[in-house]
Protein backbone atom coordinates (compact mmCIF):
# COMPACT_ATOMS: atom_id res chain seq x y z
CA UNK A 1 6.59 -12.11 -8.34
CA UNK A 2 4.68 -11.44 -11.53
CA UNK A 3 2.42 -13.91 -13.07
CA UNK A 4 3.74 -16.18 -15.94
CA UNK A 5 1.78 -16.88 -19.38
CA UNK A 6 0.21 -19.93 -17.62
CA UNK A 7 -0.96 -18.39 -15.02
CA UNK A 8 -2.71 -15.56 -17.16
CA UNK A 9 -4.38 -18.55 -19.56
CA UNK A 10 -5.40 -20.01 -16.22
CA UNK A 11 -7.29 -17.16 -15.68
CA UNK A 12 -8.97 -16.77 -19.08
CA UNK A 13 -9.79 -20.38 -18.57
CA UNK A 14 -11.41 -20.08 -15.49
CA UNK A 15 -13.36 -17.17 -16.42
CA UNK A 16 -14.45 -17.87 -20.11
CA UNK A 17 -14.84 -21.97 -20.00
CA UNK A 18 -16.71 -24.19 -17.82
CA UNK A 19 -13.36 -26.07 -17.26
CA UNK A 20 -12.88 -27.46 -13.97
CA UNK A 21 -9.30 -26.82 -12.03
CA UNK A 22 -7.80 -30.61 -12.73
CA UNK A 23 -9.00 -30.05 -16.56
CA UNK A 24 -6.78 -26.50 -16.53
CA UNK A 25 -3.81 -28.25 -14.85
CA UNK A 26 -4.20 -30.78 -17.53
CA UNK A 27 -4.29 -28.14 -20.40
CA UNK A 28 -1.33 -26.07 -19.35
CA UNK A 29 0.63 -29.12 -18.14
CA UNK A 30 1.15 -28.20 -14.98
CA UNK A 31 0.74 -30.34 -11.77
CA UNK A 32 -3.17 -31.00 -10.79
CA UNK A 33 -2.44 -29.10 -7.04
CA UNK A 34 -0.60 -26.21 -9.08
CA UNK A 35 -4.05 -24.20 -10.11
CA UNK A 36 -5.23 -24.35 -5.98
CA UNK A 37 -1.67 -22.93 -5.71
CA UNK A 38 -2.12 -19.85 -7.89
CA UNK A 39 -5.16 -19.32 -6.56
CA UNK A 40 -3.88 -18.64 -2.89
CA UNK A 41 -1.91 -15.98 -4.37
CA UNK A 42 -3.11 -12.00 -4.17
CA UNK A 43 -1.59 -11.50 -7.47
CA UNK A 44 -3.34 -13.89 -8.84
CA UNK A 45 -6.74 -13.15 -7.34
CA UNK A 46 -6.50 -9.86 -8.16
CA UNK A 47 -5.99 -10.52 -11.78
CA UNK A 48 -8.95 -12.83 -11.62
CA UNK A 49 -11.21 -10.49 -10.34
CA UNK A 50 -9.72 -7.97 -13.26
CA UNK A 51 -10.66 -10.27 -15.64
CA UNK A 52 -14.09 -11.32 -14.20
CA UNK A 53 -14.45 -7.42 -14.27
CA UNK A 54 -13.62 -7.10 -18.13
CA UNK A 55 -16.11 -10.26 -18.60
CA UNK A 56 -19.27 -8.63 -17.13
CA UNK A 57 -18.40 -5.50 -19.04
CA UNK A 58 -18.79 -7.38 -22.33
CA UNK A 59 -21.84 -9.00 -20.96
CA UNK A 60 -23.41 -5.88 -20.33
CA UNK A 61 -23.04 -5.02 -23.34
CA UNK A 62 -24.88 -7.59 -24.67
CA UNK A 63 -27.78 -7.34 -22.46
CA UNK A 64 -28.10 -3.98 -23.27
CA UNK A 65 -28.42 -5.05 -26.89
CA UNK A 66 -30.71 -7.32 -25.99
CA UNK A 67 -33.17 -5.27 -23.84
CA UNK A 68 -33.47 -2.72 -26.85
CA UNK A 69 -34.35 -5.61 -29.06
CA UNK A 70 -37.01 -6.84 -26.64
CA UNK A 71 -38.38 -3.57 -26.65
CA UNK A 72 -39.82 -3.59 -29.81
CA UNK A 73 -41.47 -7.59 -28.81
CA UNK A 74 -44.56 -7.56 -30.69
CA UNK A 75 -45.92 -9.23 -26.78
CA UNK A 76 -47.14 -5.70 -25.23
CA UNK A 77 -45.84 -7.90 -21.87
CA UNK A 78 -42.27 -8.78 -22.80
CA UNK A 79 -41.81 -5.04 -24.30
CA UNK A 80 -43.13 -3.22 -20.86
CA UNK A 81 -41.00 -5.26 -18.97
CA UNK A 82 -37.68 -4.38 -21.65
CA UNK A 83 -38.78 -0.28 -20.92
CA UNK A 84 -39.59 -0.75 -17.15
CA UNK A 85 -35.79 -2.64 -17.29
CA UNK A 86 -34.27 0.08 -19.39
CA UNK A 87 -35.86 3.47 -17.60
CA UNK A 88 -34.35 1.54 -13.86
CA UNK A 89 -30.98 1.13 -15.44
CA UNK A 90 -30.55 5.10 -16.75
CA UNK A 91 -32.07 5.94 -13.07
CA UNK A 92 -35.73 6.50 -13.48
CA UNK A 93 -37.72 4.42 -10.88
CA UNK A 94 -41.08 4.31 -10.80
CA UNK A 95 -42.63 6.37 -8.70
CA UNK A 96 -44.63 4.87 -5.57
CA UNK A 97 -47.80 6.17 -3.53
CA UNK A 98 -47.98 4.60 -0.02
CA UNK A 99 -51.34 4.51 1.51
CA UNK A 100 -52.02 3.94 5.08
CA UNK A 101 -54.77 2.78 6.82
CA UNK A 102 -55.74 2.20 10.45
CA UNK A 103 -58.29 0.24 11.72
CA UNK A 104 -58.52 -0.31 15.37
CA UNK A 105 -55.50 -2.33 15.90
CA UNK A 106 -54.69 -3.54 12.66
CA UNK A 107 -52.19 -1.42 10.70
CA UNK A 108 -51.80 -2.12 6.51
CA UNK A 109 -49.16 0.04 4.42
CA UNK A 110 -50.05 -0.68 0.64
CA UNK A 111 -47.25 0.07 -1.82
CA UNK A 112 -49.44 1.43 -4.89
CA UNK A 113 -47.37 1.11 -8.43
CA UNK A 114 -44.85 -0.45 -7.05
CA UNK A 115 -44.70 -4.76 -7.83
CA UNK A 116 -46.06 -5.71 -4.46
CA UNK A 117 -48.20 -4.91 -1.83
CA UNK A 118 -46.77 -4.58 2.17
CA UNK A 119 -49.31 -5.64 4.99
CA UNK A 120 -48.42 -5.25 8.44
């Protein structure tokens, strides 16, 4: 069975409000148990994960936007963290020396340029 206008304005309800099921039922005029009904169906999942999909795309977006405009912060800080954010994203990590050390029986691995140390 395909899914009916109401069903798809369910779904761009759900994802893009902060509506609550008995609120949706109430906008679409449909019974308050209908939405829980929908939602057991695999059509209807699936479209909702489609559209969660298309959400997070247009988020991305935005955050991208946004972490080139916190690169240029005039906070040294907040701009360091925008690059280290930008360079992990395209695929450059940082690159990380591990040093070992033994002493009798205690064992400590240091991650060096990495965020935190490791002791073991």
């Amino acid at each position: 069975m395909k899914l009916n206008s109401k069903m798809l304005e369910a779904i761009q309800l759900m994802v893009y409000t902060d509506m609550q099921k008995q609120e949706i039922a109430k906008k679409l005029n449909v019974a308050g148990n209908t939405i829980s009904r929908w939602m057991d169906r695999d059509d209807f999942q699936e479209e909702l994960r489609r559209e969660m999909h298309r959400g997070f795309n247009a988020l991305a977006l935005k955050a991208r936007k946004k972490l080139g405009e916190l690169m240029d912060s005039k906070n040294d800080g907040v701009a360091l963290g925008a690059c280290k954010e930008v360079l992990n994203k395209a695929g450059y990590m940082e690159t990380q020396k591990i040093e070992q050390k033994v002493d009798t029986n205690i064992i400590t691995v240091s991650v060096v340029g990495g965020d935190e140390d490791a002791t073991d």
